[in-house]
N, C-alpha and C. Protein backbone atom coordinates (compact mmCIF):
# COMPACT_ATOMS: atom_id res chain seq x y z
N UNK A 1 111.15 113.00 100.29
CA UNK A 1 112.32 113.64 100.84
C UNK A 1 111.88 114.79 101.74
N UNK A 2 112.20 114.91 102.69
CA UNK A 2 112.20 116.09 103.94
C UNK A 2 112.75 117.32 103.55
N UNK A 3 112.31 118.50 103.50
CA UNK A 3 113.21 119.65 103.20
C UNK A 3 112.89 121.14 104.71
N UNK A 4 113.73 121.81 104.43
CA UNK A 4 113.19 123.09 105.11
C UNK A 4 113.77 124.09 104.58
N UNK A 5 113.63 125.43 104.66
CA UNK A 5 114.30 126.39 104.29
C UNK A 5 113.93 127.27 105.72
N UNK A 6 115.63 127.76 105.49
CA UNK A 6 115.27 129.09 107.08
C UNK A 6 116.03 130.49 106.01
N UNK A 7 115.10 131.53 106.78
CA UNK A 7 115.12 132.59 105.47
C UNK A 7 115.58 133.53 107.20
N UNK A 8 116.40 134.66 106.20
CA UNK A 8 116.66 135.27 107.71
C UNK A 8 115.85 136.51 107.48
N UNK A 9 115.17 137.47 108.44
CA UNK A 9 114.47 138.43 108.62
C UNK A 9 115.06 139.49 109.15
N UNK A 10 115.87 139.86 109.32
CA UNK A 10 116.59 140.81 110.05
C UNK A 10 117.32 140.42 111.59
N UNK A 11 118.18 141.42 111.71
CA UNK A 11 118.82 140.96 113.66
C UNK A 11 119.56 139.63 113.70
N UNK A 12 118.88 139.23 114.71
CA UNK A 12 119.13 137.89 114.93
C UNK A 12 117.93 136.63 114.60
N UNK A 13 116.97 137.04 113.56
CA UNK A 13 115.81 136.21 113.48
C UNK A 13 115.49 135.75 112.04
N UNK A 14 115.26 134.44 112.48
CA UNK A 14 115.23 133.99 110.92
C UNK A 14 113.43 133.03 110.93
N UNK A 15 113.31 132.56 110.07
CA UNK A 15 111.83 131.78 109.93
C UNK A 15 112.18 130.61 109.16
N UNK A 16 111.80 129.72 109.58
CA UNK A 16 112.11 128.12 109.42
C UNK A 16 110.50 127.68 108.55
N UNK A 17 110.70 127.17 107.51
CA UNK A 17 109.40 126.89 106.66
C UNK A 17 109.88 125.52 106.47
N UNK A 18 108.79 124.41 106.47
CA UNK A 18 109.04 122.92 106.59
C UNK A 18 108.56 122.57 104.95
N UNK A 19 108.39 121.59 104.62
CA UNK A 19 107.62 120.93 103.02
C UNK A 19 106.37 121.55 102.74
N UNK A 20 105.61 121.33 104.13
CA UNK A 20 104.33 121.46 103.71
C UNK A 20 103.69 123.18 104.04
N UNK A 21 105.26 124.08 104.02
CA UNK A 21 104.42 125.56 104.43
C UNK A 21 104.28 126.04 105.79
N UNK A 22 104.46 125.11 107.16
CA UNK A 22 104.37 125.71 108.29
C UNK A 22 105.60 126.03 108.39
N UNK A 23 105.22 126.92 109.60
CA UNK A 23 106.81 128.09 109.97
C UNK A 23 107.20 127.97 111.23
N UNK A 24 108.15 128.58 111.57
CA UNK A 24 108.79 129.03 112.71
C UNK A 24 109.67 129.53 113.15
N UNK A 25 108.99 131.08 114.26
CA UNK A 25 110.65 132.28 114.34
C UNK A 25 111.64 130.95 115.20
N UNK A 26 112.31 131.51 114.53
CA UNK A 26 113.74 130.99 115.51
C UNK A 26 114.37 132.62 115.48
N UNK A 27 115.18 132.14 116.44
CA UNK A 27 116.21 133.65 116.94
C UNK A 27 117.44 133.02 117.70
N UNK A 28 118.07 134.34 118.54
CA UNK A 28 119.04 134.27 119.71
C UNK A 28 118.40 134.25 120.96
N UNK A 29 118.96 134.24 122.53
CA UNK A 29 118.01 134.50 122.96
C UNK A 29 117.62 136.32 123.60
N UNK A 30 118.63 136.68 123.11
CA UNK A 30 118.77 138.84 123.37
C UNK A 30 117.18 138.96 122.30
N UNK A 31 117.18 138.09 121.50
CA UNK A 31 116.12 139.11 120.62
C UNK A 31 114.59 139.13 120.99
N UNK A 32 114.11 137.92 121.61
CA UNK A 32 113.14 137.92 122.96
C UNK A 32 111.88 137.76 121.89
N UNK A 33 112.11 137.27 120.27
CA UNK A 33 110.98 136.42 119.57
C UNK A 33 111.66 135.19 118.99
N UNK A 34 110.98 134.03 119.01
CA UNK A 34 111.24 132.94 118.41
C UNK A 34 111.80 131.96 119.47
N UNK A 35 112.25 130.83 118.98
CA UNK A 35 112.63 129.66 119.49
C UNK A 35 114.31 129.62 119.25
N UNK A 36 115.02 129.43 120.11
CA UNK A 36 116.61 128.94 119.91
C UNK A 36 116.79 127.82 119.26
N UNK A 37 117.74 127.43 118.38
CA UNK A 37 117.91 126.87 117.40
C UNK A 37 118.28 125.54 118.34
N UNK A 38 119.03 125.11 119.03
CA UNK A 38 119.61 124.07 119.47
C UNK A 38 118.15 123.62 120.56
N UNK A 39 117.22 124.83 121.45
CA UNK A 39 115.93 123.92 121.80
C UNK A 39 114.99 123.34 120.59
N UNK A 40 114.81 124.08 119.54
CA UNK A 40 114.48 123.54 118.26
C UNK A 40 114.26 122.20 118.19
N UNK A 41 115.62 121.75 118.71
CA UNK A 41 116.37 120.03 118.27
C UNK A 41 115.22 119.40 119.70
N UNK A 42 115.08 120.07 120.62
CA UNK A 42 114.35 119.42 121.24
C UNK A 42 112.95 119.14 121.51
N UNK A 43 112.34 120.43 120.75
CA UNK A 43 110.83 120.49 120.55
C UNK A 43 110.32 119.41 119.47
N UNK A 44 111.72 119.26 118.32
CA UNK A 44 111.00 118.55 117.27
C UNK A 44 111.38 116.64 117.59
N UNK A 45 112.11 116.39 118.59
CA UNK A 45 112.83 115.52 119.34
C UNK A 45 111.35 114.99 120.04
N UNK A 46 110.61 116.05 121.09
CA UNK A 46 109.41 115.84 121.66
C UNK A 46 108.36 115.63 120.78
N UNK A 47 107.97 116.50 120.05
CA UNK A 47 106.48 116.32 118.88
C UNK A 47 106.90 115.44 117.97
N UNK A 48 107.95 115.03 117.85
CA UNK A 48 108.24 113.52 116.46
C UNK A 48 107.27 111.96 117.45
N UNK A 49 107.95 111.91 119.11
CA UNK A 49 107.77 111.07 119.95
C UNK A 49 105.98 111.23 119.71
N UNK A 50 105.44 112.42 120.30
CA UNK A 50 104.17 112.89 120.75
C UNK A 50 102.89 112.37 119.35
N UNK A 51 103.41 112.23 118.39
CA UNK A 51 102.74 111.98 116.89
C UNK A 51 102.46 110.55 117.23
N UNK A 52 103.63 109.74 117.54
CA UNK A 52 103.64 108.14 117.59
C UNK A 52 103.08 108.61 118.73
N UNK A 53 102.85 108.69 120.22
CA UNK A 53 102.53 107.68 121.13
C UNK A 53 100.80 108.33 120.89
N UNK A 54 100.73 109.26 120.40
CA UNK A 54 99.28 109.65 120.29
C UNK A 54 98.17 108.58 119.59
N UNK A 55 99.06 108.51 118.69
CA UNK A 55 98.54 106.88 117.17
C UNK A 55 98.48 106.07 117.85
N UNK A 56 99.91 105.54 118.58
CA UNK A 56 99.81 104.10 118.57
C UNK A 56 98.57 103.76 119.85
N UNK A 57 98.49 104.81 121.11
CA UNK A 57 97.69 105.13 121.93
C UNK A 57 96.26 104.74 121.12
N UNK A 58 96.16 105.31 119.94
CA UNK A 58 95.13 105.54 119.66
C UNK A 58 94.55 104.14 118.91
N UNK A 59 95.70 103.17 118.16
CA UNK A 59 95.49 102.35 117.90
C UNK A 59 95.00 100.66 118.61
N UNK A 60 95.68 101.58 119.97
CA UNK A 60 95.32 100.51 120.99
C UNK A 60 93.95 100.69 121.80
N UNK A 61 93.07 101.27 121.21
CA UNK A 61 91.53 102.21 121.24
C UNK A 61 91.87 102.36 122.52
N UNK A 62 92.63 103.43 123.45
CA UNK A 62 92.84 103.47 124.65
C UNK A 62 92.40 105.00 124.44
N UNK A 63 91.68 105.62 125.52
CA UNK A 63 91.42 107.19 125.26
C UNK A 63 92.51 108.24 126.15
N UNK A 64 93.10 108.86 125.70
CA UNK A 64 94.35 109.91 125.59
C UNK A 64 93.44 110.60 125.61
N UNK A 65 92.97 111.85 126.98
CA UNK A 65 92.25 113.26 126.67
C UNK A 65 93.86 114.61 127.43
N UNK A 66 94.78 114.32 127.54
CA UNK A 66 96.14 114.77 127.18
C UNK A 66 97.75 114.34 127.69
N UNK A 67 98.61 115.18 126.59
CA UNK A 67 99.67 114.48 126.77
C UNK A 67 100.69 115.65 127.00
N UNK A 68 101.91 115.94 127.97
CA UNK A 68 102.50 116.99 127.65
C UNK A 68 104.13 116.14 127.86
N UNK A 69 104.69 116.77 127.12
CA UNK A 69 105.98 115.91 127.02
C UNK A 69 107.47 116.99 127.39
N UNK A 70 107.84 116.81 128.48
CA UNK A 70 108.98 117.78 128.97
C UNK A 70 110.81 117.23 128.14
N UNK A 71 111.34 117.76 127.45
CA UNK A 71 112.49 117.56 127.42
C UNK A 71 113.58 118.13 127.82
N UNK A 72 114.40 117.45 128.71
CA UNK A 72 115.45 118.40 129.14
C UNK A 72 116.80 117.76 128.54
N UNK A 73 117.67 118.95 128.68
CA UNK A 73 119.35 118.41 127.73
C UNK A 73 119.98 118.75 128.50
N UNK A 74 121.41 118.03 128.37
CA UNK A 74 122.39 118.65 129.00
C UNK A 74 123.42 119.05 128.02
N UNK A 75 124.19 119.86 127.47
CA UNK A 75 125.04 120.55 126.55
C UNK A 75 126.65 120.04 126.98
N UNK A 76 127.30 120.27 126.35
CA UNK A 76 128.87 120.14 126.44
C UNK A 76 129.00 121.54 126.96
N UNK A 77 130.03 121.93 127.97
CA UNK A 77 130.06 123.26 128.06
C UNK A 77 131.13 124.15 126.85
N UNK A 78 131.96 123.33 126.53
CA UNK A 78 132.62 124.39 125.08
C UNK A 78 131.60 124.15 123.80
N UNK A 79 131.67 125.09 122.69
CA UNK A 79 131.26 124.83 121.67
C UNK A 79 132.03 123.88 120.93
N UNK A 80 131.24 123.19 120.10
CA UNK A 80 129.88 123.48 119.77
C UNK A 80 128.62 123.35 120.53
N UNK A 81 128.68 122.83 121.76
CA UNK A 81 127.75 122.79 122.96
C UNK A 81 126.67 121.41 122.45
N UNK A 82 127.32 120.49 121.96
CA UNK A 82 126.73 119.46 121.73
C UNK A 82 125.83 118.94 122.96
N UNK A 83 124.48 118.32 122.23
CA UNK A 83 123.75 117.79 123.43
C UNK A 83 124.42 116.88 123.95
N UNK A 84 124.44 115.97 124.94
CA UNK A 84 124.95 114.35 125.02
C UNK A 84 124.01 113.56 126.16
N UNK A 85 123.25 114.70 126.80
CA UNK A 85 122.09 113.63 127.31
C UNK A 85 120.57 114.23 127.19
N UNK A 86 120.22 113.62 127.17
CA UNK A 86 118.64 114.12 126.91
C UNK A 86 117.30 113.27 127.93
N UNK A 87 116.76 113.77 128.71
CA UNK A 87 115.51 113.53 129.34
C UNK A 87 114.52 113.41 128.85
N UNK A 88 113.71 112.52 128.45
CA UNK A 88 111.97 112.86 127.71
C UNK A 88 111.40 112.62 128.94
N UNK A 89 110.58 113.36 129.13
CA UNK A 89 109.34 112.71 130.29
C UNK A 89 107.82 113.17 130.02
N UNK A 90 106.98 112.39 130.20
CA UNK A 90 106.04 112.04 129.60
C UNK A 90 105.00 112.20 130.21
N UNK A 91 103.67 112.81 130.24
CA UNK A 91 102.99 113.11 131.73
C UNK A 91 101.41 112.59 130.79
N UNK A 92 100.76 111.91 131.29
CA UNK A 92 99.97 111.59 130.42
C UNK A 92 98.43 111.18 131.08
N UNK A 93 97.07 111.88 130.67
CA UNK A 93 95.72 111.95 130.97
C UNK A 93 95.03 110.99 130.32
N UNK A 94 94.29 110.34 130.72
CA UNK A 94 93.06 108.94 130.18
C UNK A 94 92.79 107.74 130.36
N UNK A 95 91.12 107.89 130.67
CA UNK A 95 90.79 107.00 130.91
C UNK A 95 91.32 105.36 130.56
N UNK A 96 91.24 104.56 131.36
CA UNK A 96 92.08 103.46 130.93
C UNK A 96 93.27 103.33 130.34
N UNK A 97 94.38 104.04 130.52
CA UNK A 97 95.56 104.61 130.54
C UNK A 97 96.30 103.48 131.50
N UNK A 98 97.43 102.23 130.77
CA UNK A 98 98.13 101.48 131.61
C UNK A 98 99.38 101.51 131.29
N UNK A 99 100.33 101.43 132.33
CA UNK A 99 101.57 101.76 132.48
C UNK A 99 102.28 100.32 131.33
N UNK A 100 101.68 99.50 131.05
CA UNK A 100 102.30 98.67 130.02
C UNK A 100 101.50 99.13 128.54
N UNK A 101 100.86 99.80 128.37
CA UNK A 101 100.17 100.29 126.85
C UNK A 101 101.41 101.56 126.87
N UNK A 102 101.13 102.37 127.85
CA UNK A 102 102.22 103.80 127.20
C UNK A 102 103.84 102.94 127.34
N UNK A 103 104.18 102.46 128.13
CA UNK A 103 105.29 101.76 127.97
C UNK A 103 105.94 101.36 126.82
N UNK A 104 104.80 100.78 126.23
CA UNK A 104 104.93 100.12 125.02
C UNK A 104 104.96 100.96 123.56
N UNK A 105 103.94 102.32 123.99
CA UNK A 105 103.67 103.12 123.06
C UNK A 105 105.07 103.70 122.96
N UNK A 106 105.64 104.24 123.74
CA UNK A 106 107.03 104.98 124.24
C UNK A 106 108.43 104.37 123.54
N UNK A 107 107.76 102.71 123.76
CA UNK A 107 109.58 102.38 122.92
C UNK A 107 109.53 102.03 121.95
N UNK A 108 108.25 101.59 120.94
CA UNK A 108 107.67 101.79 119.51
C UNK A 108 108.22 102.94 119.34
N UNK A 109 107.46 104.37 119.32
CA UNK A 109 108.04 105.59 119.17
C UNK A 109 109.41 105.61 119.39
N UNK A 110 110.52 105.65 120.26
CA UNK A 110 111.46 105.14 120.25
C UNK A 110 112.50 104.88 119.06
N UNK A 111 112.19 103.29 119.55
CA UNK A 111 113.11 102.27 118.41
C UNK A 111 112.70 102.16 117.23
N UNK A 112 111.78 102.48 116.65
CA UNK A 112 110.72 102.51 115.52
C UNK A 112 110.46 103.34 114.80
N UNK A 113 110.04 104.19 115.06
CA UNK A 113 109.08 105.35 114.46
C UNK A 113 109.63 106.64 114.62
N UNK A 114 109.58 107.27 115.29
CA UNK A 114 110.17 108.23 115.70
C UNK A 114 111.78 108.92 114.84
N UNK A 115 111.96 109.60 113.78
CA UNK A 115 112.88 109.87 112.81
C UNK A 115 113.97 110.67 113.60
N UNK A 116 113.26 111.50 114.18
CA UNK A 116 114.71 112.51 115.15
C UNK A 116 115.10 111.43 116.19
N UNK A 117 114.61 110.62 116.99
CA UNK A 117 115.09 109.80 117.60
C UNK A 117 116.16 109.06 117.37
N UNK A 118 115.97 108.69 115.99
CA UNK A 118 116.92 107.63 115.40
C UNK A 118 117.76 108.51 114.82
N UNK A 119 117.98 110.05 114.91
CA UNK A 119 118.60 111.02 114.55
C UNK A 119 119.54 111.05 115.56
N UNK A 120 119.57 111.34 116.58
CA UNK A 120 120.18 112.08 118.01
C UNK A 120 120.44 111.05 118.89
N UNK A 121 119.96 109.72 118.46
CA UNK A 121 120.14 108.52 119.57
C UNK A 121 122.16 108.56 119.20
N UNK A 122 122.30 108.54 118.41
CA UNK A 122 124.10 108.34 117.34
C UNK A 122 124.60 108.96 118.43
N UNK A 123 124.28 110.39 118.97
CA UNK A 123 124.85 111.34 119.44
C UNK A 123 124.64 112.03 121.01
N UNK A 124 123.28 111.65 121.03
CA UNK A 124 123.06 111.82 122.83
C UNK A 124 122.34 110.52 123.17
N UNK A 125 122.65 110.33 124.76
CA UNK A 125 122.22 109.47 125.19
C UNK A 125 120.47 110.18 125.66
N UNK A 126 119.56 108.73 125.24
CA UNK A 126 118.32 109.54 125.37
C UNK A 126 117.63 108.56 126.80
N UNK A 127 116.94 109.35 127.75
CA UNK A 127 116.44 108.64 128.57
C UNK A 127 114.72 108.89 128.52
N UNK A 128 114.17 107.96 129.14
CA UNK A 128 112.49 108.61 129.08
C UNK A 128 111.78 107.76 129.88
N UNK A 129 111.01 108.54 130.91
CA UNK A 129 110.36 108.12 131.95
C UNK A 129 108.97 108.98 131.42
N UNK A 130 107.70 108.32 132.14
CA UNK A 130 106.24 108.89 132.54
C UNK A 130 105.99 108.66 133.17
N UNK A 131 104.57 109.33 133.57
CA UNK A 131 103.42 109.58 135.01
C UNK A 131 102.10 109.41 133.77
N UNK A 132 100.88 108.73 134.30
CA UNK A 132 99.92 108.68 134.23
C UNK A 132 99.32 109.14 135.68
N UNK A 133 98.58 110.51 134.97
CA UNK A 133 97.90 110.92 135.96
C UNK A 133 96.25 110.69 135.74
C-alpha cells in the first residue's frame, strides 16, 4: 500500500514524507521554498513516466546517457483549477537511441506501468511527444 504524510512547518510550508522516508517542501508560491502542490501532480506525473522509460530503455540494452522530461498543464481557470490537459515531452541522449524503441518505451510507461498516469489519464487529457538528440 502507498502512503504519505504532509506535516505542516509553519506559514505556508509543509513537508511531504513518502513510505520509504524521502521528503519534500511543498509551499505557496509568496513563500519562495518548496514546490506547489498542484506542480507536485506534475513532477510525480514526469518521474513515475522517467522510472519506466529508463528500465524499459534499459531492458532493451539500448544506452540512455540522459533523459529530461518537460511537463506542461493547462488548469481550468475557476477553482478548483483542475488540470484537463497535460503535455509530456521527452528530450532524450544515446547512443543507438531509435525513435521506435523510445516510442515504444513511452506507451508501455503510458498504458502500463506508469501509476499516476493511470491516475490523471480519468481526468486530463495527456499528450506526449520526444526528440532524440
Amino acid at each position: 500500500m502507498a502512503n504519505a504524510t504532509v506535516r505542516w512547518i509553519g506559514g505556508k510550508q509543509f513537508v511531504g514524507t513518502d513510505s520509504t522516508r524521502h521528503s519534500v517542501v511543498i509551499s505557496t508560491p509568496d513563500e519562495g521554498v518548496g514546490m506547489k502542490p498542484s506542480e507536485l501532480l506534475l513532477v510525480a506525473l514526469a518521474s513515475c513516466t522517467a522510472v519506466d522509460v529508463v528500465e524499459i530503455l534499459h531492458k532493451k540494452r539500448l544506452t540512455l546517457s540522459s533523459l529530461e522530461i518537460q511537463a506542461n498543464a493547462e488548469q481550468d481557470p475557476e477553482p478548483p483549477w483542475a488540470f484537463r490537459k497535460i503535455q509530456v515531452h521527452y528530450i532524450l541522449h544515446g547512443a543507438g537511441l531509435t525513435e521506435t524503441a523510445v516510442s515504444q518505451a513511452i506507451q508501455l510507461s503510458e498504458e502500463k506501468y506508469c501509476s499516476v498516469a493511470a491516475t490523471v489519464r480519468g481526468v486530463a487529457e495527456v499528450h506526449t511527444s520526444f526528440e532524440i538528440v
